[in-house]
Protein backbone atom coordinates (compact mmCIF):
# COMPACT_ATOMS: atom_id res chain seq x y z
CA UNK A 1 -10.43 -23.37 8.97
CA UNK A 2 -11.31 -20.55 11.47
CA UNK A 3 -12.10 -17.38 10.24
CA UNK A 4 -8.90 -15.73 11.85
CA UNK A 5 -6.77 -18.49 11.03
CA UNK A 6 -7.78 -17.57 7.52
CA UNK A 7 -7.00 -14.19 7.88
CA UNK A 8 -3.73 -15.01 9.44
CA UNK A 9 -3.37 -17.42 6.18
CA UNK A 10 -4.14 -14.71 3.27
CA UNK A 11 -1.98 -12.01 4.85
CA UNK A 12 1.26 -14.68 4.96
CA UNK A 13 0.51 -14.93 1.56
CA UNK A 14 0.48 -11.84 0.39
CA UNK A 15 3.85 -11.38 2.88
CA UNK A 16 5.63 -14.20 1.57
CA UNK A 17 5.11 -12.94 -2.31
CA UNK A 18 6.99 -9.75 -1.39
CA UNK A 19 10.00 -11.62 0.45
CA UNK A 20 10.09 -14.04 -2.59
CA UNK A 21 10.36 -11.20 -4.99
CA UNK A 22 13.54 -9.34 -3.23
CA UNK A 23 15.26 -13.02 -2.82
CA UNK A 24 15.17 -12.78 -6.88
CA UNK A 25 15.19 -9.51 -7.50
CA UNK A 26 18.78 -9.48 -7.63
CA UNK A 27 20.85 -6.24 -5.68
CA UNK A 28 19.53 -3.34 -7.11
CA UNK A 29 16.45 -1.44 -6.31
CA UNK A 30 13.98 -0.02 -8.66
CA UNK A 31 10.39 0.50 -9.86
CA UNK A 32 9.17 -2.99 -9.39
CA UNK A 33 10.79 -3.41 -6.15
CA UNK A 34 9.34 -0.29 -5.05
CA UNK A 35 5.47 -1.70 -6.12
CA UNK A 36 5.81 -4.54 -4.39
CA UNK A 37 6.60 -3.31 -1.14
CA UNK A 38 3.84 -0.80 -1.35
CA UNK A 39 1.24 -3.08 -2.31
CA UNK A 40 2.31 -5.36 0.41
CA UNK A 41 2.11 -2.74 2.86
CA UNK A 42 -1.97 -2.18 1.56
CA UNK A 43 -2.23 -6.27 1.95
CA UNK A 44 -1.25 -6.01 5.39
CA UNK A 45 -4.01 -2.82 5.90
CA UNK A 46 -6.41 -4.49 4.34
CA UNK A 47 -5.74 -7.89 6.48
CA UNK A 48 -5.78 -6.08 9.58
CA UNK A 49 -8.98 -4.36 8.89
CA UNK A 50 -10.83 -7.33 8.63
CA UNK A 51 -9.08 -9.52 11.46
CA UNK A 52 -7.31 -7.10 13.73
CA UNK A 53 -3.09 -6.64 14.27
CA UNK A 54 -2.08 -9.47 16.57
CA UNK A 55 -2.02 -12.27 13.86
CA UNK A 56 0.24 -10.04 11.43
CA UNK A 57 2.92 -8.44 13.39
CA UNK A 58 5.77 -10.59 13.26
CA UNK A 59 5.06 -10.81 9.11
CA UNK A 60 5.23 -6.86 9.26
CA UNK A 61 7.88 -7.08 11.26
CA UNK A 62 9.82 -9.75 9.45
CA UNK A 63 8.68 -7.65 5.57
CA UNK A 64 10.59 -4.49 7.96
CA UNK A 65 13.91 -6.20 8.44
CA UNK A 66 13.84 -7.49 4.96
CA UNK A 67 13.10 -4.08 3.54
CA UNK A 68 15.87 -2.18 6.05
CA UNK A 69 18.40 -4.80 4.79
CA UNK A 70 17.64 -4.06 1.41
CA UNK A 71 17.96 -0.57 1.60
CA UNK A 72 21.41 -0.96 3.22
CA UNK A 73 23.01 -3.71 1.10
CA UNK A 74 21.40 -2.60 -2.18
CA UNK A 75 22.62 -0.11 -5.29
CA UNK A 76 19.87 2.29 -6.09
CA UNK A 77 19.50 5.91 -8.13
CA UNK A 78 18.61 8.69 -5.76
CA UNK A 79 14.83 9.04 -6.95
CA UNK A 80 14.24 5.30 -5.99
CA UNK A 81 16.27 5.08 -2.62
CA UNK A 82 13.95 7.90 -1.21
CA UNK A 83 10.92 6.51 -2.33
CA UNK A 84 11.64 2.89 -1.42
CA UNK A 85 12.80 4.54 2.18
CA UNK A 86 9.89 5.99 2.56
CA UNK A 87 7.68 3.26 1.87
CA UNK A 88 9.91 1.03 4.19
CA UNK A 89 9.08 4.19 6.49
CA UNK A 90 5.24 3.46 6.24
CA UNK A 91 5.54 -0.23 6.37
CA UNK A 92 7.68 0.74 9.86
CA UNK A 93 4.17 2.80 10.97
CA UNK A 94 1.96 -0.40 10.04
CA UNK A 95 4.27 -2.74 12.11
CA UNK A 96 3.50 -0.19 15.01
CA UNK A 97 0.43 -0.13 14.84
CA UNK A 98 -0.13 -3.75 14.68
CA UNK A 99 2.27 -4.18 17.66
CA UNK A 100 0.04 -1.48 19.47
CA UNK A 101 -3.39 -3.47 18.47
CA UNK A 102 -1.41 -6.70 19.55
CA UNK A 103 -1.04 -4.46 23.00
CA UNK A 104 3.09 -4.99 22.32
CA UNK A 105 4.00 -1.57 23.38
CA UNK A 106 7.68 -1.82 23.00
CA UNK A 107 7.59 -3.31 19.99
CA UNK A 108 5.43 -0.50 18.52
CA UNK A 109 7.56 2.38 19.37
CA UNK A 110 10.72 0.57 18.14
CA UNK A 111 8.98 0.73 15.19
CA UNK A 112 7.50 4.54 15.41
CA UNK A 113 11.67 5.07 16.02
CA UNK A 114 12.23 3.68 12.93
CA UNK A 115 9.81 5.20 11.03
CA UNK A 116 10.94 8.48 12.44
CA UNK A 117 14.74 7.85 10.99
CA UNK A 118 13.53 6.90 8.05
CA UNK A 119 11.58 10.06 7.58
CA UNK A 120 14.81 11.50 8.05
CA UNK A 121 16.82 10.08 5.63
CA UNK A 122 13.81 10.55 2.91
CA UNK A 123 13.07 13.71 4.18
CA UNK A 124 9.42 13.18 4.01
CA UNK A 125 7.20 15.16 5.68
CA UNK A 126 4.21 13.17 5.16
CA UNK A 127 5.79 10.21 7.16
CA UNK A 128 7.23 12.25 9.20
CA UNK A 129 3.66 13.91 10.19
CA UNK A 130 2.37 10.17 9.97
CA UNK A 131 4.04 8.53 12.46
CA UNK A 132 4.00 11.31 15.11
CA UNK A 133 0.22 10.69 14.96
CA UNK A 134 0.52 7.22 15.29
CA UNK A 135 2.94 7.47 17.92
CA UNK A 136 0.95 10.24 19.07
CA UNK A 137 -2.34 7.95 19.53
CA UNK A 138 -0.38 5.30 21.05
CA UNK A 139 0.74 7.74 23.83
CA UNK A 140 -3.30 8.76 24.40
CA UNK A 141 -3.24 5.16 25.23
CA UNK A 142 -1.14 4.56 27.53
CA UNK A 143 -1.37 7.84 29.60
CA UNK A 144 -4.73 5.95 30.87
CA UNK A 145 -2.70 3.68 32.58
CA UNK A 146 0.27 6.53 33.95
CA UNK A 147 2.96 4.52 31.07
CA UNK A 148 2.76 7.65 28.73
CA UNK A 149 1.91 11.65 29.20
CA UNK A 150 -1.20 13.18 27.13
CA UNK A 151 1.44 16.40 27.33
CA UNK A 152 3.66 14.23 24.93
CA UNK A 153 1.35 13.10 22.48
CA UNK A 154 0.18 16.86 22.08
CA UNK A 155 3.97 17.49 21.19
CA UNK A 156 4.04 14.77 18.37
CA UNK A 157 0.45 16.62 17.45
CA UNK A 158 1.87 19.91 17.17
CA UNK A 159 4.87 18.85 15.34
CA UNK A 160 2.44 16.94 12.57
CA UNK A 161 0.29 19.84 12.43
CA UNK A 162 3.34 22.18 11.71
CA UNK A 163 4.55 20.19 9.20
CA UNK A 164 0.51 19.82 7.07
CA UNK A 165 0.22 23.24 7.39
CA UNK A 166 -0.61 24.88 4.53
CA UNK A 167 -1.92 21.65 2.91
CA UNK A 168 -5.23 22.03 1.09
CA UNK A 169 -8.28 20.60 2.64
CA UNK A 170 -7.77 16.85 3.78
CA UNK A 171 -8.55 14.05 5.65
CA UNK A 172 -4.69 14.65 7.58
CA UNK A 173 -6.07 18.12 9.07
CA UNK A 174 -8.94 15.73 10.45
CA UNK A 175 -6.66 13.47 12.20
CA UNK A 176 -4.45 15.68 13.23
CA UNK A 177 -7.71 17.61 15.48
CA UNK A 178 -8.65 14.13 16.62
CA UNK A 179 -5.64 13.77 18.11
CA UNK A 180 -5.54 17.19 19.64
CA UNK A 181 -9.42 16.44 20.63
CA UNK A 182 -8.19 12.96 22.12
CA UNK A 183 -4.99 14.29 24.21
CA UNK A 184 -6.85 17.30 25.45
CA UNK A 185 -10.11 15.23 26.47
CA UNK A 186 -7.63 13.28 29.01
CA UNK A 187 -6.44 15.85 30.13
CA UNK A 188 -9.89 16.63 31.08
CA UNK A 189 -10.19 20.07 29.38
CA UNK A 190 -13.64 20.17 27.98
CA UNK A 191 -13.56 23.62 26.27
CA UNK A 192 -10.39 22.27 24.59
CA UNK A 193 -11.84 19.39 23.60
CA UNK A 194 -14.77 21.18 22.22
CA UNK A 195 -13.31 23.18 20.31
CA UNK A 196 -10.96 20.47 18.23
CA UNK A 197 -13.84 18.34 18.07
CA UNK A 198 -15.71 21.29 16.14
CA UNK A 199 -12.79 21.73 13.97
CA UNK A 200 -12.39 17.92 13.34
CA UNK A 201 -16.21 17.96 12.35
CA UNK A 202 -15.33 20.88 10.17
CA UNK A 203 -11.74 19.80 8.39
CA UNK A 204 -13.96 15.75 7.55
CA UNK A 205 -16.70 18.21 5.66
CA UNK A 206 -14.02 19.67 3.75
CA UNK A 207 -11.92 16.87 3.30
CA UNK A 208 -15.17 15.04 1.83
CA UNK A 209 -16.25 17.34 -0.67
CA UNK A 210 -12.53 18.68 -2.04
CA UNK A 211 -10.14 15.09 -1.46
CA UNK A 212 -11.39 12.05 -3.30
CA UNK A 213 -10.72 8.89 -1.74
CA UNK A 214 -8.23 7.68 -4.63
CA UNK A 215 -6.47 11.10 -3.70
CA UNK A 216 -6.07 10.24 -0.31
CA UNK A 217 -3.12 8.07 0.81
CA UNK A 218 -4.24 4.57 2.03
CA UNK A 219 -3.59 5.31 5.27
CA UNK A 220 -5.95 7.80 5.72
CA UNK A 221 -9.06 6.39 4.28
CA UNK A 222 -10.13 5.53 7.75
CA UNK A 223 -10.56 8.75 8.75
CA UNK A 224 -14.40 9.47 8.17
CA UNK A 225 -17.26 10.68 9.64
CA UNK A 226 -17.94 7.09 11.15
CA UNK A 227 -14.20 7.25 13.01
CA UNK A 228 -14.66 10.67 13.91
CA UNK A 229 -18.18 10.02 16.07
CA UNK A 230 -16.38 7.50 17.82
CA UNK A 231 -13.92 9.62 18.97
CA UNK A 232 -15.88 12.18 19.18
CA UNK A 233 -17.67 9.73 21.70
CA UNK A 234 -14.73 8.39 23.97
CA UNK A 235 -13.54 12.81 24.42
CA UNK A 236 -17.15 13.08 26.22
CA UNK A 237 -16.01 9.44 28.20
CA UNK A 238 -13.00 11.32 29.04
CA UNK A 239 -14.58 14.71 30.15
CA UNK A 240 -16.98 12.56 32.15
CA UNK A 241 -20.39 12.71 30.16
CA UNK A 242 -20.91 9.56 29.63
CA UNK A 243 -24.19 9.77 28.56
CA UNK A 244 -23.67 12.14 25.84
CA UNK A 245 -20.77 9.41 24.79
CA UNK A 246 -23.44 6.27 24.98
CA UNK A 247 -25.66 8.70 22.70
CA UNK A 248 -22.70 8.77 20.28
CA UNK A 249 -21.91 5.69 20.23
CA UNK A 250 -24.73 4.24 19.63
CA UNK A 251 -24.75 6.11 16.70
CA UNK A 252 -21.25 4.89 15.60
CA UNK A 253 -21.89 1.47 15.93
CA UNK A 254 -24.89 1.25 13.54
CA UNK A 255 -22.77 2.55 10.75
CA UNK A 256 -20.77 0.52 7.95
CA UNK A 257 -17.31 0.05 9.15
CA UNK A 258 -15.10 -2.98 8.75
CA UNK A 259 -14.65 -5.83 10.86
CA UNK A 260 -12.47 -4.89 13.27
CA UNK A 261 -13.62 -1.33 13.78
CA UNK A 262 -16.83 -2.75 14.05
CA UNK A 263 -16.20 -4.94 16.34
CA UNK A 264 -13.74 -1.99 18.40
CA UNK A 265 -16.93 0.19 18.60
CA UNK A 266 -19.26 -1.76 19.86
CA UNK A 267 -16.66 -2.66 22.59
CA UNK A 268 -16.72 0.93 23.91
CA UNK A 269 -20.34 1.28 23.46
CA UNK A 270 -20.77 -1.61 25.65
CA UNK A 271 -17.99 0.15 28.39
CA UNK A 272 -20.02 2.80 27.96
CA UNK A 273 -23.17 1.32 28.93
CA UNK A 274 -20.98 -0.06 31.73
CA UNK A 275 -19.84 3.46 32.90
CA UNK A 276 -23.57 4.92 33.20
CA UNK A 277 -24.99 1.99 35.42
CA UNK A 278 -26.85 0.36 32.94
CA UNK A 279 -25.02 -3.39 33.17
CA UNK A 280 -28.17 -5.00 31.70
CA UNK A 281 -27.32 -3.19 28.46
CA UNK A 282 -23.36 -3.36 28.53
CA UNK A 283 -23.71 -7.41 29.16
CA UNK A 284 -26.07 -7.84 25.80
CA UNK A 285 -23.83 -5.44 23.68
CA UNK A 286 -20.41 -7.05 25.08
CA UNK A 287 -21.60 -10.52 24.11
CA UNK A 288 -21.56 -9.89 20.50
CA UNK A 289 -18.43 -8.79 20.72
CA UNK A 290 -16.56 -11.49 22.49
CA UNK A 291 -18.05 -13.71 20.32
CA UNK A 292 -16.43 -11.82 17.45
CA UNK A 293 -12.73 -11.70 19.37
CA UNK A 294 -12.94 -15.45 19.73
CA UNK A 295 -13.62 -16.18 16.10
CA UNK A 296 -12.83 -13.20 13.93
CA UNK A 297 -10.74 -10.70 14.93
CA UNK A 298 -7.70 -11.26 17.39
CA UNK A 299 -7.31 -7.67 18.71
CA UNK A 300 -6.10 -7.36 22.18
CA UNK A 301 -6.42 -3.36 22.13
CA UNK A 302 -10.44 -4.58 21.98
CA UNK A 303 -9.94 -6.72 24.50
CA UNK A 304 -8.96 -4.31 27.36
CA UNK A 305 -11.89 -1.88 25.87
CA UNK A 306 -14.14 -4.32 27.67
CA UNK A 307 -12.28 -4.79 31.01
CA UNK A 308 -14.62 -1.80 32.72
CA UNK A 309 -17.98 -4.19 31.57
CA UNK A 310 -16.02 -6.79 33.39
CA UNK A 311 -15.34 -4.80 36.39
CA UNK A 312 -19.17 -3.93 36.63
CA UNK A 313 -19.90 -7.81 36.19
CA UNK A 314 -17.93 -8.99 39.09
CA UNK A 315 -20.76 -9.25 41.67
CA UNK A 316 -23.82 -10.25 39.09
CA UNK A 317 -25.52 -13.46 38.95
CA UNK A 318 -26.08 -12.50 35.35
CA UNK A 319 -22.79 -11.84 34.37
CA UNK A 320 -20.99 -15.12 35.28
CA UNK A 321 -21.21 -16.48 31.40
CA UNK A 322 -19.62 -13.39 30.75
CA UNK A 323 -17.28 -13.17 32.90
CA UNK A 324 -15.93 -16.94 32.58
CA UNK A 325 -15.58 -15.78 28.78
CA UNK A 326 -13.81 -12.98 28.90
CA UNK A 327 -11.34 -14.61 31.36
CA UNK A 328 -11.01 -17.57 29.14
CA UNK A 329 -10.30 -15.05 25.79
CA UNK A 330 -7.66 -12.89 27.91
CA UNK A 331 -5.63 -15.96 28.86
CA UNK A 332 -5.60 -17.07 25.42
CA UNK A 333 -4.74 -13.28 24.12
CA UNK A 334 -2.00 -13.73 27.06
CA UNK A 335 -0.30 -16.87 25.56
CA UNK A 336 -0.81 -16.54 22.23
């Protein structure tokens, strides 16, 4: 069995346990209903860490309508309604965010909508502030292509950022400046950018030495020095020092990460390489890395990352192999 078919495999698993238990679980909510849908929601995480998004969406999707259904057919107190809305709330984030790795666009901010109503109804703040940074990030995205506005994300920013404030030192007051340092950077405002990279920098040091990791929601651990260089890296791509972003992430992509962030950052290290003229060096990093997309992680968001090395390989002798992969790995992440 392929590696990503395995992945695909342990994640249905862990999926299927979860539907399973609400089929028997009778029509009322409580504690153990609650735990289950939480720790499939960190099987899911965990999955798509190691393989990428693509392979698990329609099971997140699928645990989403299962959850939404229960909430609206099921008795429940008032203590365990919110907090089982609220975790169908974050499992609504994950499905977006595996749609937007998958490169399903639509399907992601369905799912950011939902999450937003069922912030709502919870009235949760921290979902709330969660999924206008997800939704937030997803609009950085696309206002590359003109489909989204920078100017929109920084609204969901602000509005996360309004919410946190006041929150002690933590990894969310991190995020919430790489955000700011990732809408501003397309804009092309480099003292902007500057100056929420410096504070990013500044909220990670304080969110390492006064928020443990077992403190930290799940969906947060990510955010770490390692994430923040890379980041850090694509603002300078953005401002148009591209240099100073090969510098960085080179850096970044010697680091521990897991798979699929791994894999992610060496993908814009190699588009980096790309971007400065050096197509010798962009070809031997982006090799790797296909190599990794065709057997371990299925992530069409990495895919595109590599699109500029194939632009710059169109008229090479040396980058025929190359190029004859990456068209053959974009079909198959078109049909799959």
């Amino acid at each position: 069995m392929r590696r990503r078919e395995f992945g695909r495999l342990a994640a249905a698993t862990g999926a299927a346990a979860i539907l399973d238990s609400w089929e028997t679980s009778g029509n009322r909510l409580g504690a153990t209903d609650l735990r289950r849908l939480l720790d499939g929601v960190d099987a899911l995480e965990l999955a798509d860490q190691r393989a990428g998004g693509a392979p698990l969406v329609s099971i997140a999707v699928e645990q989403l309508a299962v959850a939404k259904s229960r909430l609206e057919t099921c008795a429940f107190d008032t203590p365990t309604g919110n907090a089982f809305t609220s975790a169908t709330g974050e499992l609504a984030v994950l499905a977006g965010w595996l749609a937007f790795d998958a490169d399903m666009h639509p399907l992601a901010r369905r799912c950011y909508s939902d999450a937003m109503s069922l912030a709502s109804e919870a009235d949760d703040p921290d979902l709330t502030a969660h999924t206008c940074l997800y939704a937030a990030n997803q609009s950085i995205a696309l206002s590359k292509t003109g489909e989204a506005s920078p100017h929109h994300a920084l609204k969901l920013i602000e509005r996360a950022r309004d919410l946190m404030r006041g929150r002690p030192p933590g990894r969310i007051h991190a995020l919430i400046a790489i955000r700011r340092a990732q809408a501003v950077g397309l804009l092309g405002d480099r003292k902007a950018f500057g100056r929420a990279i410096a504070t990013a920098w500044r909220e990670a040091d304080q969110a390492a030495e006064h928020e443990s990791l077992e403190d930290c929601p799940r969906w947060l651990r990510f955010v770490n020095h390692t994430e923040l260089r890379g980041h850090e890296a694509r603002g300078y791509g953005r401002v148009g020092d591209f240099r100073k972003a090969v510098e960085l992430f080179e850096a970044a992509a010697t680091e521990q990460a897991e798979m699929r962030n791994a894999v992610n950052a060496r993908a814009w290290l190699a588009s980096a390489r790309a971007a400065v003229g050096d197509l010798g060096g962009a070809l031997l990093e982006a090799a790797p890395v296909l190599e990794e997309l065709d057997k371990a992680v299925f992530s069409p968001r990495t895919v595109k990352v590599l699109q500029p090395v194939r632009r710059a390989a169109a008229s090479l002798p040396a980058g025929a192999e190359f190029r004859e992969r990456f068209d053959a790995l974009t079909q198959r992440v078109i049909t799959a």
